[in-house]
Protein backbone atom coordinates (compact mmCIF):
# COMPACT_ATOMS: atom_id res chain seq x y z
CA UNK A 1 -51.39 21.69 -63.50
CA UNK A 2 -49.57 19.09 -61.84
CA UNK A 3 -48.47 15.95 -64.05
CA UNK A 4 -50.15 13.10 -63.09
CA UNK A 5 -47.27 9.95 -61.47
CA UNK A 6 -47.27 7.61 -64.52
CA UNK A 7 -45.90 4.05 -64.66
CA UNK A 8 -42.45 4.28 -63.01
CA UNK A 9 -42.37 7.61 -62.43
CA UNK A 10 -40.53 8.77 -59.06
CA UNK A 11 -42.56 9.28 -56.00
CA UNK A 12 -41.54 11.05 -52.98
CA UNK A 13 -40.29 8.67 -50.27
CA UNK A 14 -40.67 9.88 -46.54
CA UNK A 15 -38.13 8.48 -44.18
CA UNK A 16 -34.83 8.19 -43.85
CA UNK A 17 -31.59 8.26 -46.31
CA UNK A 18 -29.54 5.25 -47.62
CA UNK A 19 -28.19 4.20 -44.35
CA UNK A 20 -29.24 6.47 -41.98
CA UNK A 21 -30.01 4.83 -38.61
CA UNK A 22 -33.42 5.07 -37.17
CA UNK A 23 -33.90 7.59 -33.78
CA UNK A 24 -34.81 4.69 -31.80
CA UNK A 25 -31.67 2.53 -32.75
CA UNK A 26 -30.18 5.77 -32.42
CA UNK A 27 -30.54 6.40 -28.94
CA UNK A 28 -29.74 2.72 -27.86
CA UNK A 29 -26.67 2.58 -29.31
CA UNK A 30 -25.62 5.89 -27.69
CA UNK A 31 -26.86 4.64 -24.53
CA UNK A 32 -24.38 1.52 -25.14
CA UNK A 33 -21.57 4.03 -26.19
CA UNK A 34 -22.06 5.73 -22.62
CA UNK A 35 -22.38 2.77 -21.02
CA UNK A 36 -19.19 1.47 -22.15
CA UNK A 37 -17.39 5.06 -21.67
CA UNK A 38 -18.55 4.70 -18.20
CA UNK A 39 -17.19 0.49 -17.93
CA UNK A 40 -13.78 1.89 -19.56
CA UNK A 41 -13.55 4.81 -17.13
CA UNK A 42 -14.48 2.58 -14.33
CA UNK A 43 -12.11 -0.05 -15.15
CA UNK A 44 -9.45 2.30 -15.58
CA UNK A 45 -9.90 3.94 -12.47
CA UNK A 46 -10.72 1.47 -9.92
CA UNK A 47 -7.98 1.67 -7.82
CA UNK A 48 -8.45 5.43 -7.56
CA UNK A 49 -11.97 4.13 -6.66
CA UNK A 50 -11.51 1.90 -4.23
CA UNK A 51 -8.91 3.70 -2.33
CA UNK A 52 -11.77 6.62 -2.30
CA UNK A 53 -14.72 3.99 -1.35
CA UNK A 54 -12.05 2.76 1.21
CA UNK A 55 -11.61 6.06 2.76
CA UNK A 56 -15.16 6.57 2.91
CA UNK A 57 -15.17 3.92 4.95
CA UNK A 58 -17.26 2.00 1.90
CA UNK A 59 -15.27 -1.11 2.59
CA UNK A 60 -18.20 -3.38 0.28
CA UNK A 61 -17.54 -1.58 -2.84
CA UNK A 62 -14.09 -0.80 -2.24
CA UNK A 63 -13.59 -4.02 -2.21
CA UNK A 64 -15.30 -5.06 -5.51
CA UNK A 65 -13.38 -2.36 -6.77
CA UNK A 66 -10.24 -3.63 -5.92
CA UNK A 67 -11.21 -7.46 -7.12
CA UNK A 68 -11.58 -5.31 -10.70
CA UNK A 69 -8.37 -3.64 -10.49
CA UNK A 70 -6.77 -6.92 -9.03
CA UNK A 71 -7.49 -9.02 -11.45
CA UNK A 72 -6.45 -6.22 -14.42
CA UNK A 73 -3.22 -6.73 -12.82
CA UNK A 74 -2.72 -3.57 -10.43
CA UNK A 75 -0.59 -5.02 -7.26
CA UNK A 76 -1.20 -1.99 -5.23
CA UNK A 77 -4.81 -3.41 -5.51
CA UNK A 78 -3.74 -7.13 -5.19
CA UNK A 79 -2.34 -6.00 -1.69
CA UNK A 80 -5.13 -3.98 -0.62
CA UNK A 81 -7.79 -6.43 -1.73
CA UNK A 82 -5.66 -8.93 0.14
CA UNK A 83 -5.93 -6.69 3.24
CA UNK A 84 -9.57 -6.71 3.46
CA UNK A 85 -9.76 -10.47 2.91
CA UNK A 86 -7.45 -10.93 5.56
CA UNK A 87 -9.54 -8.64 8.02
CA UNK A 88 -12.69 -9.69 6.56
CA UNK A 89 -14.05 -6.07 5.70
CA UNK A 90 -16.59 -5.83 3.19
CA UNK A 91 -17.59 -9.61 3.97
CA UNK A 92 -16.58 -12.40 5.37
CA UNK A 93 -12.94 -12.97 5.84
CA UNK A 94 -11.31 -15.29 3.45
CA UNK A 95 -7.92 -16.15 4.77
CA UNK A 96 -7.00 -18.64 1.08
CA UNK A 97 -7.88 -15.97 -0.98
CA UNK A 98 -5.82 -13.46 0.92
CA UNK A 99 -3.02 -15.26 0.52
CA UNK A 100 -3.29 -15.67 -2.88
CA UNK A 101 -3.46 -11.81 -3.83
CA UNK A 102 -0.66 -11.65 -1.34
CA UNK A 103 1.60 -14.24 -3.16
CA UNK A 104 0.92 -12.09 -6.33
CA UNK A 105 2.07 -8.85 -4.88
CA UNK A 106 4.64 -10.10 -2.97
CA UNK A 107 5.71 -11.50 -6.18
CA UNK A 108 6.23 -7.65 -7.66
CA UNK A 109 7.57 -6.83 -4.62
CA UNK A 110 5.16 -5.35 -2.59
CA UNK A 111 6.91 -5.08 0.32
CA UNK A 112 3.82 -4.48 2.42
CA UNK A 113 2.57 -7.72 0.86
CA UNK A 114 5.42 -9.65 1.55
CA UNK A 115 5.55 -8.75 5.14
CA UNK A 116 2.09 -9.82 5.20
CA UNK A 117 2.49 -13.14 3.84
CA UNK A 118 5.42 -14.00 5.75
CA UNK A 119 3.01 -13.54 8.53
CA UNK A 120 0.85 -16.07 6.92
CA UNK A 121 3.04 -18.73 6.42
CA UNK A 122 4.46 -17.56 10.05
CA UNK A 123 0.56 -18.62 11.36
CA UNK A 124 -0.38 -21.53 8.47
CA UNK A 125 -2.94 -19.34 7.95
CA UNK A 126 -4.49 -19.35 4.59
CA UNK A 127 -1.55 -21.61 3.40
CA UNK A 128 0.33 -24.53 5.16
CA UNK A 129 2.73 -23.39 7.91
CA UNK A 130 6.25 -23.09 6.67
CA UNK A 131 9.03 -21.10 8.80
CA UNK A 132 11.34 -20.94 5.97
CA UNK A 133 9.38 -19.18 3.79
CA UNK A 134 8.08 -17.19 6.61
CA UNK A 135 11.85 -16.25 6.82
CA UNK A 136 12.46 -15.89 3.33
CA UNK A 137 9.33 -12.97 3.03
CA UNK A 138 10.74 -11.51 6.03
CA UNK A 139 14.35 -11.12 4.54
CA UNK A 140 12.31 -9.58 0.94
CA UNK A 141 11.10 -6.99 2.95
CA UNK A 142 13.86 -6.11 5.02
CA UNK A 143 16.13 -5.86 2.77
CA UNK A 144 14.00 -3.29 1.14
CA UNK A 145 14.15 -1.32 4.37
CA UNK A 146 10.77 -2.24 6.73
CA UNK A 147 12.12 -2.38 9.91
CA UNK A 148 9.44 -5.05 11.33
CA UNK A 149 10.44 -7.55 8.97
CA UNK A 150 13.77 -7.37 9.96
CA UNK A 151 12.88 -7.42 13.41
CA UNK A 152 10.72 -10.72 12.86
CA UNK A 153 13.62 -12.24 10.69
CA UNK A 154 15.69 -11.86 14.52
CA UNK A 155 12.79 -13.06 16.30
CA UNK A 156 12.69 -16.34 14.03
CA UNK A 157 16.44 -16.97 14.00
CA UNK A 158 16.63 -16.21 18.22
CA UNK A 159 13.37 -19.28 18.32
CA UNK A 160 13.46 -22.95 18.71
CA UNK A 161 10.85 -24.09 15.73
CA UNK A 162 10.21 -27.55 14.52
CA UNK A 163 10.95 -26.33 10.64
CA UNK A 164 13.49 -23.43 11.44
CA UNK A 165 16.84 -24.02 13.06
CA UNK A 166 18.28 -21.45 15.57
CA UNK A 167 20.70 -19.39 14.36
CA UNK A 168 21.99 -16.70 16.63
CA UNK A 169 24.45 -14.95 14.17
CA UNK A 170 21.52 -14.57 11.96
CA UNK A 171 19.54 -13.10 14.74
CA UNK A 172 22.26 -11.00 15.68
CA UNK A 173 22.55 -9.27 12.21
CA UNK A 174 18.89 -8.81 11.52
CA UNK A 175 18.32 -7.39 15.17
CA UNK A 176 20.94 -5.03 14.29
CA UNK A 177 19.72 -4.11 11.50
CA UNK A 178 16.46 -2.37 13.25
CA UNK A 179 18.20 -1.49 15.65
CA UNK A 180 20.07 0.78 14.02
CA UNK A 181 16.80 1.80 12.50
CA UNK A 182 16.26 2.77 16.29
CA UNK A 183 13.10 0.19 16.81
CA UNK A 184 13.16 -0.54 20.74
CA UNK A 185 12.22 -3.99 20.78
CA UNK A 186 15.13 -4.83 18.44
CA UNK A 187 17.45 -2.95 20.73
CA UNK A 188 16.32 -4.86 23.72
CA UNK A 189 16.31 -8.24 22.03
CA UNK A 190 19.91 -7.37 20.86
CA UNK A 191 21.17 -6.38 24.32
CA UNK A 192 19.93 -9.60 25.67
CA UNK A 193 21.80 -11.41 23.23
CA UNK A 194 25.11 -9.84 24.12
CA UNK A 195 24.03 -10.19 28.13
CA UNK A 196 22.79 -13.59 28.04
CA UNK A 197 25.66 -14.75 25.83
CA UNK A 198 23.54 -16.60 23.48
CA UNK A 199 25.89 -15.22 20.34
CA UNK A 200 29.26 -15.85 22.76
CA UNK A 201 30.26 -14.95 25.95
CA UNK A 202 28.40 -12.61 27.89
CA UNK A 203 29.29 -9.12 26.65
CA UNK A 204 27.83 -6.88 29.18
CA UNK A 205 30.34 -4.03 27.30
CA UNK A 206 28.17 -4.77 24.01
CA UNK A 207 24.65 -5.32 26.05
CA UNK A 208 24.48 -2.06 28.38
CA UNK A 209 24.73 0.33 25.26
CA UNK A 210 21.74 -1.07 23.42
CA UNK A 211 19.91 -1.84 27.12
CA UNK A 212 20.41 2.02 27.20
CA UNK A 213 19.06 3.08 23.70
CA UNK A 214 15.95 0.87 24.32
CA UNK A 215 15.23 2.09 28.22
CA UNK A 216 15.56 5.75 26.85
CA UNK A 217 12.66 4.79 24.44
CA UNK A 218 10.68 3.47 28.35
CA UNK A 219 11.12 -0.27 26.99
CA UNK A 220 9.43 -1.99 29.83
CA UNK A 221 11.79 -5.21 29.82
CA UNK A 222 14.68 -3.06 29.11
CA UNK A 223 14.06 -0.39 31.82
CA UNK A 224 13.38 -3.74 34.20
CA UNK A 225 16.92 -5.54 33.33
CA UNK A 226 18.97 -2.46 33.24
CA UNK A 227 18.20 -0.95 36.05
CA UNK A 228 18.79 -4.85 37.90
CA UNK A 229 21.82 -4.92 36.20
CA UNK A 230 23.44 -1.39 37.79
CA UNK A 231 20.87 -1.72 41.01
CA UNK A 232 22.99 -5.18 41.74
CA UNK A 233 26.02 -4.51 39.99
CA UNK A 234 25.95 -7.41 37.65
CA UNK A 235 28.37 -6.15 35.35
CA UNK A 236 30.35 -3.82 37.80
CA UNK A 237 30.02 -1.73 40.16
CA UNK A 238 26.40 -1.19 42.12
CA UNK A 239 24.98 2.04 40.94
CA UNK A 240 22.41 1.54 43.53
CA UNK A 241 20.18 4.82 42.59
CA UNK A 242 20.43 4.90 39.08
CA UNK A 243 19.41 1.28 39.34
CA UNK A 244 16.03 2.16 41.46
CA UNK A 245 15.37 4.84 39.25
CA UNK A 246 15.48 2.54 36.36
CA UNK A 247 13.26 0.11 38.19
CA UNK A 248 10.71 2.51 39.47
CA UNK A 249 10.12 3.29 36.08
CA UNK A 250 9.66 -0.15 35.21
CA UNK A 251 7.62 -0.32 38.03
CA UNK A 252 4.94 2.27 36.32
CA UNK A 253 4.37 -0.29 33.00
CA UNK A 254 1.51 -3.24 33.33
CA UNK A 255 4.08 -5.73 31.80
CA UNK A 256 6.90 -5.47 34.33
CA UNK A 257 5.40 -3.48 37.50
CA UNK A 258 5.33 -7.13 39.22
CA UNK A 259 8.73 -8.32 38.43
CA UNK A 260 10.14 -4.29 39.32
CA UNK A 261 8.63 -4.11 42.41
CA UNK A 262 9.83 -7.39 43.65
CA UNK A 263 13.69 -6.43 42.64
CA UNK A 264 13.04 -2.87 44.12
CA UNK A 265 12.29 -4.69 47.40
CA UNK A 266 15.12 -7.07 47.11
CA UNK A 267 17.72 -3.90 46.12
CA UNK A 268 16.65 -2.23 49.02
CA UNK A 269 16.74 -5.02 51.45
CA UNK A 270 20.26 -5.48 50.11
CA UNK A 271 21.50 -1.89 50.97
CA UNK A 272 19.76 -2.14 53.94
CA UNK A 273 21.92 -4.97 55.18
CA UNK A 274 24.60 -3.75 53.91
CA UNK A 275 24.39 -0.51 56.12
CA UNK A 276 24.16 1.62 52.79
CA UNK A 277 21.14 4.56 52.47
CA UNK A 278 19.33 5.05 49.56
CA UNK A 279 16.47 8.07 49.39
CA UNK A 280 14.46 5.94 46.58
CA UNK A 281 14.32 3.01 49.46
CA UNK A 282 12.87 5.58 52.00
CA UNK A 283 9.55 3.76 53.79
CA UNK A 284 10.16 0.38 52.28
């Protein structure tokens, strides 16, 4: 026979132990455990995100993605959120706010970034216009080897600008600097610096080698000058077919197909009065 429960006699309790936690709190506070997990992995990854949403052509969430990872201090995201501001992908284009994740990784040294801003400051786009620090961003990344920047630096020393002084040593030594890098354009520019004698006298001797570097590359401009220069002997003898064949070339690019058909005609006209035959001027 059972014994009756008396006057403080232990009963049995159903529930839970001495600070157990109920099933319900339970599974909300696992939920929140998960959900952080998930916020930390997130966070931690976004870059890797965003470069994958990016990809995917996602620009949208690539670009929240990289706002997250910008602002956690990632500069490879800095630039790249930059980027889309800039082109206005994944929204509307925001030229300030470009510039300002620019300025932070061209700060680290992004040299992507600071080609970028340079660009900026080039336009007075996103920020007021400034040509010096244009220059400045330009000579960041060039001196950590982007051949475009050093290009530009040229380009900026070789022009007249209202904030920016000419300076054709400058341009000289930047322009020489891609070329070397074998960039065509830089070639060219250099050549025409040494044949125009903007850096000197005119140094045909210095000119004609990078004239010849940048018209084996089919530089419109330089195919177009070169072959003028042997087609009318402007710095020695006339090399009257090697100069057509230059300028026929010429002749075959949008850009310069005017200008090399008019000098083709006058070459020919030349050699024409001049008694002289010339196959390339056959039925002109």
């Amino acid at each position: 026979m059972q014994r009756p429960d008396g006057p403080g006699a232990p009963t049995a309790q159903a529930g839970l132990s001495p600070g157990a936690v109920p099933p319900a709190r339970r599974g909300k506070l696992l939920a929140v455990i998960v959900l952080v997990l998930l916020c930390a992995v997130l966070t931690l990854r976004s870059y890797e995100l965003g470069r994958s949403a990016l990809h995917a052509g996602l620009d949208k969430p690539a670009r929240l993605l990289f706002l997250l990872s910008a602002t956690l201090g990632d500069v490879r995201a800095q630039n790249n959120l930059a980027g889309l501001y800039a082109e206005g992908r994944g929204g509307r284009r925001r030229d300030a706010a470009a510039a300002y994740w620019f300025e932070r990784a061209a700060a680290a040294g992004i040299v992507q970034a600071q080609f970028n801003l340079a660009n900026f400051y080039e336009e007075g786009r996103g920020v007021p216009r400034s040509t010096p620090k244009a220059a400045a961003l330009f000579q960041q990344a060039a001196e950590q080897g982007d051949v475009l920047a050093s290009f530009n630096l040229g380009v900026l020393y070789a022009s007249q600008r209202d904030d920016f002084a000419i300076d054709y040593a400058q341009a000289t030594r930047w322009y020489r600097k891609a070329a070397d890098a074998g960039f065509a354009s830089a070639q060219y520019n250099l050549g025409s610096l040494y044949a125009t004698g903007m850096n000197g006298p005119k140094d045909f001797g210095q000119a004609l080698p990078w004239y010849e570097k940048a018209a084996a590359q089919n530089h419109p401009k330089a195919l177009l000058d070169l072959g003028s220069i042997h087609a009318f002997g402007l710095a020695g003898p006339k090399d009257l077919q090697r100069g057509l064949a230059l300028l026929q070339r010429a002749a075959q690019r949008p850009e310069t197909a005017a200008a090399a058909g008019e000098r083709i005609a006058q070459a020919c006209a030349d050699a024409a009065g001049a008694g002289a035959s010339a196959p390339l001027c056959a039925g002109r």
